[in-house]
ModelCIF file with pLDDT and N, C-alpha, C, O atoms, coordinates in Angstrom:
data_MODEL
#
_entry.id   MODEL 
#
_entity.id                         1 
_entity.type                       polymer 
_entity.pdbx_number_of_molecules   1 
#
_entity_poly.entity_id                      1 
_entity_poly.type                           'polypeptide(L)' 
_entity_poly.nstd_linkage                   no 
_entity_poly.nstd_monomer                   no 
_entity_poly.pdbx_seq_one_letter_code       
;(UNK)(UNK)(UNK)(UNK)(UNK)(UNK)(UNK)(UNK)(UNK)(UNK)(UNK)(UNK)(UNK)(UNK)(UNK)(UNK)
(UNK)(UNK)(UNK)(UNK)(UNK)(UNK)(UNK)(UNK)(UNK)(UNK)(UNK)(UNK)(UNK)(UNK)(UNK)(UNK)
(UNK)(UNK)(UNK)(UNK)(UNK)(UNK)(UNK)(UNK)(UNK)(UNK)(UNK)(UNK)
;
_entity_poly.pdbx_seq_one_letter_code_can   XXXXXXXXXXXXXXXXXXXXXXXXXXXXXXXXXXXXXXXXXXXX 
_entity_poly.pdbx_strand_id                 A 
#
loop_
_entity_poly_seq.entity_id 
_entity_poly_seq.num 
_entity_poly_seq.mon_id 
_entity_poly_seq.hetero 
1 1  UNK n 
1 2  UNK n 
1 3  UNK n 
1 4  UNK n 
1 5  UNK n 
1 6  UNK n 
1 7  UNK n 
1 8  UNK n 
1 9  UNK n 
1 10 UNK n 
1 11 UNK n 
1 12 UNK n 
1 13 UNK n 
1 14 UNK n 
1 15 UNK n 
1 16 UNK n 
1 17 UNK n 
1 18 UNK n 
1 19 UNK n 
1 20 UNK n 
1 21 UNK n 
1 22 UNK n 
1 23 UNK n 
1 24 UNK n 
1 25 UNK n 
1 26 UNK n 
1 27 UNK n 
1 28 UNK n 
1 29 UNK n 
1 30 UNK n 
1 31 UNK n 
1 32 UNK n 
1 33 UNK n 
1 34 UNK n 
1 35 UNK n 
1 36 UNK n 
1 37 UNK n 
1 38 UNK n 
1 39 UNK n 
1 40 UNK n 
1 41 UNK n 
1 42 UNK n 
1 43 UNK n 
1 44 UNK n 
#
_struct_asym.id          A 
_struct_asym.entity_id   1 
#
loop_
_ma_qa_metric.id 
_ma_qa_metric.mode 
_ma_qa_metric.name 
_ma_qa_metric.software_group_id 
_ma_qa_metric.type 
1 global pLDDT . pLDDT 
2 local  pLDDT . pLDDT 
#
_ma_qa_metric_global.metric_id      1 
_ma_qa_metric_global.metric_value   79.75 
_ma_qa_metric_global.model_id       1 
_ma_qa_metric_global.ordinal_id     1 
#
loop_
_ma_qa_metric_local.label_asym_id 
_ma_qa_metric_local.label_comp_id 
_ma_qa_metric_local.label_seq_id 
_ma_qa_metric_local.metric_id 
_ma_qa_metric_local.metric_value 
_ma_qa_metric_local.model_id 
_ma_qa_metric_local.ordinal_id 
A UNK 1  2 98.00 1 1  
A UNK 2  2 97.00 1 2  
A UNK 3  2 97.00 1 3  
A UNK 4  2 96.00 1 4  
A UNK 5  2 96.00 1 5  
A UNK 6  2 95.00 1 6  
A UNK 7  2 93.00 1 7  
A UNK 8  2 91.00 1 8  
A UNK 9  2 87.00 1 9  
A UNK 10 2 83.00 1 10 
A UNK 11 2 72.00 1 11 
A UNK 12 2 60.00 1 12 
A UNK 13 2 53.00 1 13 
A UNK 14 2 53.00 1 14 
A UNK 15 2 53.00 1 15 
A UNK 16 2 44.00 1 16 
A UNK 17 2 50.00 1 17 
A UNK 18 2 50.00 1 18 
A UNK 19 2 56.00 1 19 
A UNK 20 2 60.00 1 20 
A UNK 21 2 62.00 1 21 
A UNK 22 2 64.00 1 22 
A UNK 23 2 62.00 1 23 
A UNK 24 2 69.00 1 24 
A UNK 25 2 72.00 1 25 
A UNK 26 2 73.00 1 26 
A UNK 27 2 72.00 1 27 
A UNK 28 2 74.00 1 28 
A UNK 29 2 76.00 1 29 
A UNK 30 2 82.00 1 30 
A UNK 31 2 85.00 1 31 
A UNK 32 2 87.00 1 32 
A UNK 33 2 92.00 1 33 
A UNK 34 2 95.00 1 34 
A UNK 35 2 96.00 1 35 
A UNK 36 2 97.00 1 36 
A UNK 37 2 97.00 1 37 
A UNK 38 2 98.00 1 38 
A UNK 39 2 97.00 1 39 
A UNK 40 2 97.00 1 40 
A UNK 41 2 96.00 1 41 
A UNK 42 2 95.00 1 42 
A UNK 43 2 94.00 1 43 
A UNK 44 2 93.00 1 44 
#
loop_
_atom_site.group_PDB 
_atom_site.id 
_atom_site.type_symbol 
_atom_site.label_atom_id 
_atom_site.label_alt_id 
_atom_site.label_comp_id 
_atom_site.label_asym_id 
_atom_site.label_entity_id 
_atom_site.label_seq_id 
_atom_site.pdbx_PDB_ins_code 
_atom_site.Cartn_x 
_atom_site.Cartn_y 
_atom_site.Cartn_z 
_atom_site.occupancy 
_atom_site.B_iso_or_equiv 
_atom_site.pdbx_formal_charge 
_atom_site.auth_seq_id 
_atom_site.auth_comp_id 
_atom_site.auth_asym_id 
_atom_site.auth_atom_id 
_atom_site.pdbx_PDB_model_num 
ATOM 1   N N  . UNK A 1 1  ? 113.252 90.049  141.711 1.00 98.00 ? 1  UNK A N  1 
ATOM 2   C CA . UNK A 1 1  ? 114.506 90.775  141.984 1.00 98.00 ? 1  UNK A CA 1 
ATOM 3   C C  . UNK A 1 1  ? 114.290 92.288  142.011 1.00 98.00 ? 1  UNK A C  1 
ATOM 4   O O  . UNK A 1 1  ? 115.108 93.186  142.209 1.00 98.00 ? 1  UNK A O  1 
ATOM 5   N N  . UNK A 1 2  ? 112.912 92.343  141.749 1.00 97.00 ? 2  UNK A N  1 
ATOM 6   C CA . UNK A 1 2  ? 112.384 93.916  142.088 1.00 97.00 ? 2  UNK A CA 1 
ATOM 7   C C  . UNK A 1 2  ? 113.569 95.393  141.011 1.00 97.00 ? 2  UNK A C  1 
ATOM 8   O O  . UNK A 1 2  ? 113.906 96.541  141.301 1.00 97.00 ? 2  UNK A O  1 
ATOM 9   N N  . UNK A 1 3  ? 113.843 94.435  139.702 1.00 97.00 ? 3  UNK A N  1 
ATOM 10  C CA . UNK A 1 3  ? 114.229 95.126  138.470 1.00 97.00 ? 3  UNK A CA 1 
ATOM 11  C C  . UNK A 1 3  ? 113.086 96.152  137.965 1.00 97.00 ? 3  UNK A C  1 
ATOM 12  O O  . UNK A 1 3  ? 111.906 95.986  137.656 1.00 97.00 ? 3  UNK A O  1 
ATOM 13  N N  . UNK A 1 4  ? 114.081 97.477  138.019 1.00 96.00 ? 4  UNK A N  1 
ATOM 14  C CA . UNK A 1 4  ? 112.850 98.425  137.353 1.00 96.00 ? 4  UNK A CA 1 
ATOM 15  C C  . UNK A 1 4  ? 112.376 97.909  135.620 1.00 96.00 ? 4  UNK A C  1 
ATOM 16  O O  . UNK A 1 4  ? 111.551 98.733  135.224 1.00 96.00 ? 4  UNK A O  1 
ATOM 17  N N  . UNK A 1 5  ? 112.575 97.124  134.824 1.00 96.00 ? 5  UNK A N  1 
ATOM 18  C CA . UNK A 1 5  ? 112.305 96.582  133.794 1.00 96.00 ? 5  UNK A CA 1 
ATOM 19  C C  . UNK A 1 5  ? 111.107 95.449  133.625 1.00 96.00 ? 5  UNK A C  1 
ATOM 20  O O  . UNK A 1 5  ? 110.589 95.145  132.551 1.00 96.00 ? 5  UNK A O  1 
ATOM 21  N N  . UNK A 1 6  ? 110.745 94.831  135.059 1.00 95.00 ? 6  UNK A N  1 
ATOM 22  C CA . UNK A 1 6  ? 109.769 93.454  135.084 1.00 95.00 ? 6  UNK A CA 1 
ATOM 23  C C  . UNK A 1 6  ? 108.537 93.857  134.698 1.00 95.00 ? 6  UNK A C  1 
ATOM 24  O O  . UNK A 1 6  ? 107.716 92.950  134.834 1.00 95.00 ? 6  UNK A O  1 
ATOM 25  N N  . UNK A 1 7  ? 108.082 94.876  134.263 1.00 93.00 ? 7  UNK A N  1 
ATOM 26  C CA . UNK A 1 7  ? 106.633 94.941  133.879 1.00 93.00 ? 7  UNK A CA 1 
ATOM 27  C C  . UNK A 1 7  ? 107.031 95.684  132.040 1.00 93.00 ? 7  UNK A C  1 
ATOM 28  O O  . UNK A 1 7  ? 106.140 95.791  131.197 1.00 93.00 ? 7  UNK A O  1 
ATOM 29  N N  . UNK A 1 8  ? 108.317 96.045  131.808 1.00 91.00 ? 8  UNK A N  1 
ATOM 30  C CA . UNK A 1 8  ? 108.242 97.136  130.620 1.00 91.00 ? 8  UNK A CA 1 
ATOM 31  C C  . UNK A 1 8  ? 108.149 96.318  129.374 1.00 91.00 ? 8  UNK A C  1 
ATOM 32  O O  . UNK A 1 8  ? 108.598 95.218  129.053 1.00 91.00 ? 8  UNK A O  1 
ATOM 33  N N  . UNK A 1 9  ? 107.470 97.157  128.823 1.00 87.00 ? 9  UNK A N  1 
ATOM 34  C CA . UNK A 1 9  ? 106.764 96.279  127.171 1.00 87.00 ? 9  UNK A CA 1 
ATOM 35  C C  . UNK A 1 9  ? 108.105 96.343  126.328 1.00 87.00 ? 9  UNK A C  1 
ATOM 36  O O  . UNK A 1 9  ? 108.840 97.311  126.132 1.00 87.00 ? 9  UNK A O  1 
ATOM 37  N N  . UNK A 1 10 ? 108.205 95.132  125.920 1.00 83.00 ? 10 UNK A N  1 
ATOM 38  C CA . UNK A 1 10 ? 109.184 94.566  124.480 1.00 83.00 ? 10 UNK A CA 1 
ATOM 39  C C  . UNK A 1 10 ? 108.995 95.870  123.559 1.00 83.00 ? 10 UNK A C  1 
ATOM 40  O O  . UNK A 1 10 ? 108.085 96.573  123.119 1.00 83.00 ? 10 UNK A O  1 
ATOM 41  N N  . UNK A 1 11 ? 110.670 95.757  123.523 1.00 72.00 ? 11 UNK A N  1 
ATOM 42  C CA . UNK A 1 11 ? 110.568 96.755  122.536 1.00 72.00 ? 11 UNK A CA 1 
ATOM 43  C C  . UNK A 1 11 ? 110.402 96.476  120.997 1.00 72.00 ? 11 UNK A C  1 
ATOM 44  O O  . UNK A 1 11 ? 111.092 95.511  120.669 1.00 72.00 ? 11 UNK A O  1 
ATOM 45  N N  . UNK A 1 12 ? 109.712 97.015  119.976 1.00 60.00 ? 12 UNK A N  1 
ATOM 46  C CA . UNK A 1 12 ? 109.399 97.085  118.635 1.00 60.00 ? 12 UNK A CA 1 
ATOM 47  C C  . UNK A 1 12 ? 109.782 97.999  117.953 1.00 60.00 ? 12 UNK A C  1 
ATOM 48  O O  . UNK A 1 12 ? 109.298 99.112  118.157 1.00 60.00 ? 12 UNK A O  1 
ATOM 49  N N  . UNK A 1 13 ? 110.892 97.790  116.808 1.00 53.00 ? 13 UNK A N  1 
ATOM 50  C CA . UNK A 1 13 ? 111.423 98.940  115.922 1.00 53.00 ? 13 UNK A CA 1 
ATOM 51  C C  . UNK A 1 13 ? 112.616 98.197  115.241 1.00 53.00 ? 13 UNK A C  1 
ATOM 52  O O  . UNK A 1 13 ? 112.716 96.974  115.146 1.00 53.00 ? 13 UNK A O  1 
ATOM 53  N N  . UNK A 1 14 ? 113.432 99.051  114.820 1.00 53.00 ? 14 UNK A N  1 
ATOM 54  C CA . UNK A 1 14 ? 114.907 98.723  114.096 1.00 53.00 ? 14 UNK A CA 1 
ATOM 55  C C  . UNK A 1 14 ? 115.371 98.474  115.619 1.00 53.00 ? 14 UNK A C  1 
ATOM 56  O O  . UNK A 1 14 ? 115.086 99.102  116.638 1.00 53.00 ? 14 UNK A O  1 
ATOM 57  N N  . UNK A 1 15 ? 116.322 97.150  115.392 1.00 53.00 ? 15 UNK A N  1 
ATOM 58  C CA . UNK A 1 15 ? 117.307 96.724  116.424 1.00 53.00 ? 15 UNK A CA 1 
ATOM 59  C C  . UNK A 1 15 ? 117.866 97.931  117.269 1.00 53.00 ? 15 UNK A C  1 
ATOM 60  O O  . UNK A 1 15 ? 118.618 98.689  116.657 1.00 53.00 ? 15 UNK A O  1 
ATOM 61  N N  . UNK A 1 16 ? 117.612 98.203  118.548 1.00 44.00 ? 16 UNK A N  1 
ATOM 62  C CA . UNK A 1 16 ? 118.058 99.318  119.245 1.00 44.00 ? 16 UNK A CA 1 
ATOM 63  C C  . UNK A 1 16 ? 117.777 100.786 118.433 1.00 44.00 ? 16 UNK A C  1 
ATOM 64  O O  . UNK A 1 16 ? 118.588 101.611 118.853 1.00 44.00 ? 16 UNK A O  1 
ATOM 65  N N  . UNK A 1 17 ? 117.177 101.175 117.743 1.00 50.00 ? 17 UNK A N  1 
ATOM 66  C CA . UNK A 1 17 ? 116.807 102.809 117.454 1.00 50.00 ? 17 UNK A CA 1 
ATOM 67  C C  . UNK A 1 17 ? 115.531 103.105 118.092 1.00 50.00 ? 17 UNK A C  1 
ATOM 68  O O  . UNK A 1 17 ? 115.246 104.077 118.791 1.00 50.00 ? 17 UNK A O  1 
ATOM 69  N N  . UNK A 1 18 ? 114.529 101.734 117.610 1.00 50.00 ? 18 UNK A N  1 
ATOM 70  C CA . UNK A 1 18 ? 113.124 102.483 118.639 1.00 50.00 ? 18 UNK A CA 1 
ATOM 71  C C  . UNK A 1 18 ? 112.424 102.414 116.763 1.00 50.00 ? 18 UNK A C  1 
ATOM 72  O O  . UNK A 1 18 ? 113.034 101.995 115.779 1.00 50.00 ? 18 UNK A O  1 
ATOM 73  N N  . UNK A 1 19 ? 110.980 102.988 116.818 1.00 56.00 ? 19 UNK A N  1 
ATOM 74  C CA . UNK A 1 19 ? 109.936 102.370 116.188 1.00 56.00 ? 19 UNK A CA 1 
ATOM 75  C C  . UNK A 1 19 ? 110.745 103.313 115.112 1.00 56.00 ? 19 UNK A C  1 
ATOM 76  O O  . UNK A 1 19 ? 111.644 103.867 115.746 1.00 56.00 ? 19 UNK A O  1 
ATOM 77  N N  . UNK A 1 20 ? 110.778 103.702 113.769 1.00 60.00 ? 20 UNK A N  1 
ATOM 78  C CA . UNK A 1 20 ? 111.239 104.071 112.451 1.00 60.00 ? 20 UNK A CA 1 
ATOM 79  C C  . UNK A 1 20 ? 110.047 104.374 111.715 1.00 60.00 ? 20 UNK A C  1 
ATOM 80  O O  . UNK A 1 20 ? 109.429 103.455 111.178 1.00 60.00 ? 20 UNK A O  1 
ATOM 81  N N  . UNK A 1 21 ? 109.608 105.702 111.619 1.00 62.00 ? 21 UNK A N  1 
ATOM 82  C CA . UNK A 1 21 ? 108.420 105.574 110.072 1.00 62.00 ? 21 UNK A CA 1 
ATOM 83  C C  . UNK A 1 21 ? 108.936 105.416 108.824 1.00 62.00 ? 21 UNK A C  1 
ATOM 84  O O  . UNK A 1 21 ? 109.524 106.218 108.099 1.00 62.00 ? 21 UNK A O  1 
ATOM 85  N N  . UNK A 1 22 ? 108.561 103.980 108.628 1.00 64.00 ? 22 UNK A N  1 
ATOM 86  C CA . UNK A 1 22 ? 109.528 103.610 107.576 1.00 64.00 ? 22 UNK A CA 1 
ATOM 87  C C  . UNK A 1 22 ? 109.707 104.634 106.001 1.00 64.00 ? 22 UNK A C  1 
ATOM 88  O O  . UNK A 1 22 ? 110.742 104.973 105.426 1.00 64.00 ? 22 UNK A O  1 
ATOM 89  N N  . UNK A 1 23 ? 108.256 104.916 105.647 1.00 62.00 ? 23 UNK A N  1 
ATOM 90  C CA . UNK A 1 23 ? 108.647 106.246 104.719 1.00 62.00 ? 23 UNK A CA 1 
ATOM 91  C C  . UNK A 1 23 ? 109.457 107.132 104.775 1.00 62.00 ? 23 UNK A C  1 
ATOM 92  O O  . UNK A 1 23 ? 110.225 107.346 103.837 1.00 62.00 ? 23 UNK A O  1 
ATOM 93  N N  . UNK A 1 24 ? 109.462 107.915 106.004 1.00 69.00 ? 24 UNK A N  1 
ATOM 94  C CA . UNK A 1 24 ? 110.071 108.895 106.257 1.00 69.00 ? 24 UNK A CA 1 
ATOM 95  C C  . UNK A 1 24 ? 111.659 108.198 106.291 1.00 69.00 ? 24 UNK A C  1 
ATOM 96  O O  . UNK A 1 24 ? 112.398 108.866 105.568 1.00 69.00 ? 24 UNK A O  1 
ATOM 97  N N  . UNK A 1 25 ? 112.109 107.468 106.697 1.00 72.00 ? 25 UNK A N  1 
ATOM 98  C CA . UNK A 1 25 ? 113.159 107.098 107.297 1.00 72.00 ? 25 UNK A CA 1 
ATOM 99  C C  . UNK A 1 25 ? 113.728 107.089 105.366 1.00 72.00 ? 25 UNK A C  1 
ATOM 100 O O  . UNK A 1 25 ? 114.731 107.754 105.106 1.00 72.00 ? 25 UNK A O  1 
ATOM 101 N N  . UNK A 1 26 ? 113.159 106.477 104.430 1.00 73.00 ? 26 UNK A N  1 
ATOM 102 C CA . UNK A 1 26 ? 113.462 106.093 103.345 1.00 73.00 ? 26 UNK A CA 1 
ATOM 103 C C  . UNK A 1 26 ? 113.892 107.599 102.712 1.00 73.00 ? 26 UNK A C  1 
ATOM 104 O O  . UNK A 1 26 ? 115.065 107.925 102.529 1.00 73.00 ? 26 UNK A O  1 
ATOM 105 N N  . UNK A 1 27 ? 112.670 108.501 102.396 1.00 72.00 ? 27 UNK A N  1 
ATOM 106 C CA . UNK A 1 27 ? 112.509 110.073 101.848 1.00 72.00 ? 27 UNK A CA 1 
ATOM 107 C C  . UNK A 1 27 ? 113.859 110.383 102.270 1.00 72.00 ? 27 UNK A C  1 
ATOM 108 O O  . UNK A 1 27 ? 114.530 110.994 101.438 1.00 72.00 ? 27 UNK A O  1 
ATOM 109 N N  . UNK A 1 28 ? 114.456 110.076 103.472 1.00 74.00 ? 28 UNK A N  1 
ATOM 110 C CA . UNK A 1 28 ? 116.181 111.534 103.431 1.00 74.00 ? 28 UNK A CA 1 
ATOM 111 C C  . UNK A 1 28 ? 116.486 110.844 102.477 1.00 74.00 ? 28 UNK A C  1 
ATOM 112 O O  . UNK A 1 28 ? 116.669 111.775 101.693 1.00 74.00 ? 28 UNK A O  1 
ATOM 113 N N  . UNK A 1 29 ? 116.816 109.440 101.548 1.00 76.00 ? 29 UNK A N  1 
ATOM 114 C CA . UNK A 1 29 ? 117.946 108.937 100.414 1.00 76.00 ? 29 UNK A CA 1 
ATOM 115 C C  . UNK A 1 29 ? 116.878 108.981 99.222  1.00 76.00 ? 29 UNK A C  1 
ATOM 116 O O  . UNK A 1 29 ? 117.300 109.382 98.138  1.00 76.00 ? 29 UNK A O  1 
ATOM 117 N N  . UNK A 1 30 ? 115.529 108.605 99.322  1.00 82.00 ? 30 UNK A N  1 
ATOM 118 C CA . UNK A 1 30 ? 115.109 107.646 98.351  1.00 82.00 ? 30 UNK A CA 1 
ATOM 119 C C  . UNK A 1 30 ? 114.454 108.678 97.960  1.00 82.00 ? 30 UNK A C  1 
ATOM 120 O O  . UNK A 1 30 ? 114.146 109.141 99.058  1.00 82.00 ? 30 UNK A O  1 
ATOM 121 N N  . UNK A 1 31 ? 113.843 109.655 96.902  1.00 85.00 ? 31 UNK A N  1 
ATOM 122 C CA . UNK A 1 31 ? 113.278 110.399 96.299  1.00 85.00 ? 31 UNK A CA 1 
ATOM 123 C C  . UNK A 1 31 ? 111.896 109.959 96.105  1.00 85.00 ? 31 UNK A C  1 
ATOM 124 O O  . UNK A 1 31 ? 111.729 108.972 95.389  1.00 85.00 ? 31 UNK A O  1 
ATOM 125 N N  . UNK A 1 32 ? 110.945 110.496 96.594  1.00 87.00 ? 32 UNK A N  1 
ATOM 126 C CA . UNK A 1 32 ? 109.371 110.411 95.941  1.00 87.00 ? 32 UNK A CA 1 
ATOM 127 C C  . UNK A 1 32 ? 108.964 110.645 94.452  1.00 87.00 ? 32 UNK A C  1 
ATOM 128 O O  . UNK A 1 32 ? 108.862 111.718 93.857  1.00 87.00 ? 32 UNK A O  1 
ATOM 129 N N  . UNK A 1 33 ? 108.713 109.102 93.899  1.00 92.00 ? 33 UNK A N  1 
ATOM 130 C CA . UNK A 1 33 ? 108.462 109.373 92.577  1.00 92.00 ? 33 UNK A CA 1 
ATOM 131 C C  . UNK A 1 33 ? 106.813 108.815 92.164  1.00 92.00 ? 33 UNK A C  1 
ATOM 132 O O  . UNK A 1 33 ? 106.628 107.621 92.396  1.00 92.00 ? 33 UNK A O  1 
ATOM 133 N N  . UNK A 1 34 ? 106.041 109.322 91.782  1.00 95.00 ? 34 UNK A N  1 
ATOM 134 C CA . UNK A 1 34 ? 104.633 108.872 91.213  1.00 95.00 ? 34 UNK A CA 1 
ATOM 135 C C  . UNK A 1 34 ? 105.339 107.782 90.047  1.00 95.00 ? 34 UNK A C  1 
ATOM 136 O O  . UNK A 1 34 ? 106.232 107.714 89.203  1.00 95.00 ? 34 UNK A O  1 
ATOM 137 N N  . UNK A 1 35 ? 104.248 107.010 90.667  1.00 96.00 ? 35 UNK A N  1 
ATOM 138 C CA . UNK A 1 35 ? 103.973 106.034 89.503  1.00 96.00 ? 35 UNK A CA 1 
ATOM 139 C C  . UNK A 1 35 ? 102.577 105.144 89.632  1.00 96.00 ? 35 UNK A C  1 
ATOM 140 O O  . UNK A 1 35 ? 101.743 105.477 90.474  1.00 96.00 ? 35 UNK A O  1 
ATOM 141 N N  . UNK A 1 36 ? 102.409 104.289 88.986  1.00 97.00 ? 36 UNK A N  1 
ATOM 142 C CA . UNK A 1 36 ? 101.444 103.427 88.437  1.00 97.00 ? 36 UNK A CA 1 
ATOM 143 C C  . UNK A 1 36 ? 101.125 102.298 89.493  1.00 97.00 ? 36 UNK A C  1 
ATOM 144 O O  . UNK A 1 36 ? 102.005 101.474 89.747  1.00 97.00 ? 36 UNK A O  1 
ATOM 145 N N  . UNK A 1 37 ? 99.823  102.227 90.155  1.00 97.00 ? 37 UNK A N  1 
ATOM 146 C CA . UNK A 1 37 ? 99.581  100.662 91.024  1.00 97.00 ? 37 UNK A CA 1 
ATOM 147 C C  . UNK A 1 37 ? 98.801  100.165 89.721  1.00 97.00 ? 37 UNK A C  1 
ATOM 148 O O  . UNK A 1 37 ? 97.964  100.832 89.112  1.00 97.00 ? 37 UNK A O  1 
ATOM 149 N N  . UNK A 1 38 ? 99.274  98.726  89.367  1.00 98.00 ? 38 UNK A N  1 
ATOM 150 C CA . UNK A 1 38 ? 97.968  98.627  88.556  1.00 98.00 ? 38 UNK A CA 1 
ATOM 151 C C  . UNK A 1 38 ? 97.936  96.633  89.241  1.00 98.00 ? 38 UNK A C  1 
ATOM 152 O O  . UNK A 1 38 ? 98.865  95.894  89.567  1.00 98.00 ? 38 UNK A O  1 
ATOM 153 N N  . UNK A 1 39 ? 96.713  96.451  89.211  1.00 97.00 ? 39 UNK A N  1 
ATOM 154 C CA . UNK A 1 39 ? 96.498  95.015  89.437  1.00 97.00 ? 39 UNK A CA 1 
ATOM 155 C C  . UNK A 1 39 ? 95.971  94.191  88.187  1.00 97.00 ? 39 UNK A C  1 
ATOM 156 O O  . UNK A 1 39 ? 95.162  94.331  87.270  1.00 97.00 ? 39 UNK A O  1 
ATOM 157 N N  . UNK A 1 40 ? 97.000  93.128  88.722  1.00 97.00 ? 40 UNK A N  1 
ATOM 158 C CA . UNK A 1 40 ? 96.608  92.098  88.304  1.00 97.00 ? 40 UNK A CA 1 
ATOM 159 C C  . UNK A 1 40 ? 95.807  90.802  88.445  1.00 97.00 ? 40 UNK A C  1 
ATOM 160 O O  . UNK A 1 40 ? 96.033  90.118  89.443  1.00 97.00 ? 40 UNK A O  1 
ATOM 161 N N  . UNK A 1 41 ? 94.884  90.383  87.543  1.00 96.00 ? 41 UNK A N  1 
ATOM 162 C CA . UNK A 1 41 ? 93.773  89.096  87.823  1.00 96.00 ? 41 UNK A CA 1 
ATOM 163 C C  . UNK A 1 41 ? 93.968  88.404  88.194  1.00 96.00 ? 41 UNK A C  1 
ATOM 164 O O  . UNK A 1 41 ? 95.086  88.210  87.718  1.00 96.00 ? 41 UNK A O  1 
ATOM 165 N N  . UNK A 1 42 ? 93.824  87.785  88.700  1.00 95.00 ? 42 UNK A N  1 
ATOM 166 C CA . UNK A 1 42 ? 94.036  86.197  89.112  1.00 95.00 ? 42 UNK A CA 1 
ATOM 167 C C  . UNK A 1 42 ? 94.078  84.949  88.020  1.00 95.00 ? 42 UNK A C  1 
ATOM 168 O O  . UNK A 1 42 ? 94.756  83.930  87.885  1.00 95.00 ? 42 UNK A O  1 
ATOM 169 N N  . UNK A 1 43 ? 92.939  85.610  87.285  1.00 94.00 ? 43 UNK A N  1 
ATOM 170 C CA . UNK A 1 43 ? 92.788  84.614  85.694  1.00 94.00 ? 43 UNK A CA 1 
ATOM 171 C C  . UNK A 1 43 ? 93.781  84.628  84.775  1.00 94.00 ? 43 UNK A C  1 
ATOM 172 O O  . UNK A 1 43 ? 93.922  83.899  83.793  1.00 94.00 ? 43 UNK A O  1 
ATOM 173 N N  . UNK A 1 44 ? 94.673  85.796  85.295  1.00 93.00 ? 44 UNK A N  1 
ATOM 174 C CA . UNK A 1 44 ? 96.128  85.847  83.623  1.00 93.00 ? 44 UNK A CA 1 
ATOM 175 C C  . UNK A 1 44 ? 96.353  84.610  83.567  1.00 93.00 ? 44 UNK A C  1 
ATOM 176 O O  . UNK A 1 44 ? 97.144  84.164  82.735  1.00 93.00 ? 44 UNK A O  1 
#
C-alpha cells in the first residue's frame, strides 16, 4: 500500500513517550541516596 511506515522499526520505550533513561527519569522525584550492595551465598 506503499505506507511511509512499511520498513520503520517497532518502537521501544514507555507506551508512546519514546526510549526513557530510566535513572534519570526517576532522579526529578526520587533522590540519590548511597547505600550498601552486599551479596548473598547461595549456601545461607
Amino acid at each position: 500500500q506503499d505506507l511511509v511506515t512499511a520498513e520503520k522499526k517497532d518502537s521501544q520505550g514507555l507506551c508512546f513517550i519514546g526510549k526513557v533513561r530510566l535513572p534519570e527519569f526517576l532522579q526529578q522525584k526520587l533522590q540519590p541516596k548511597e547505600g550498601d550492595i552486599v551479596e548473598i551465598p547461595a549456601s545461607e
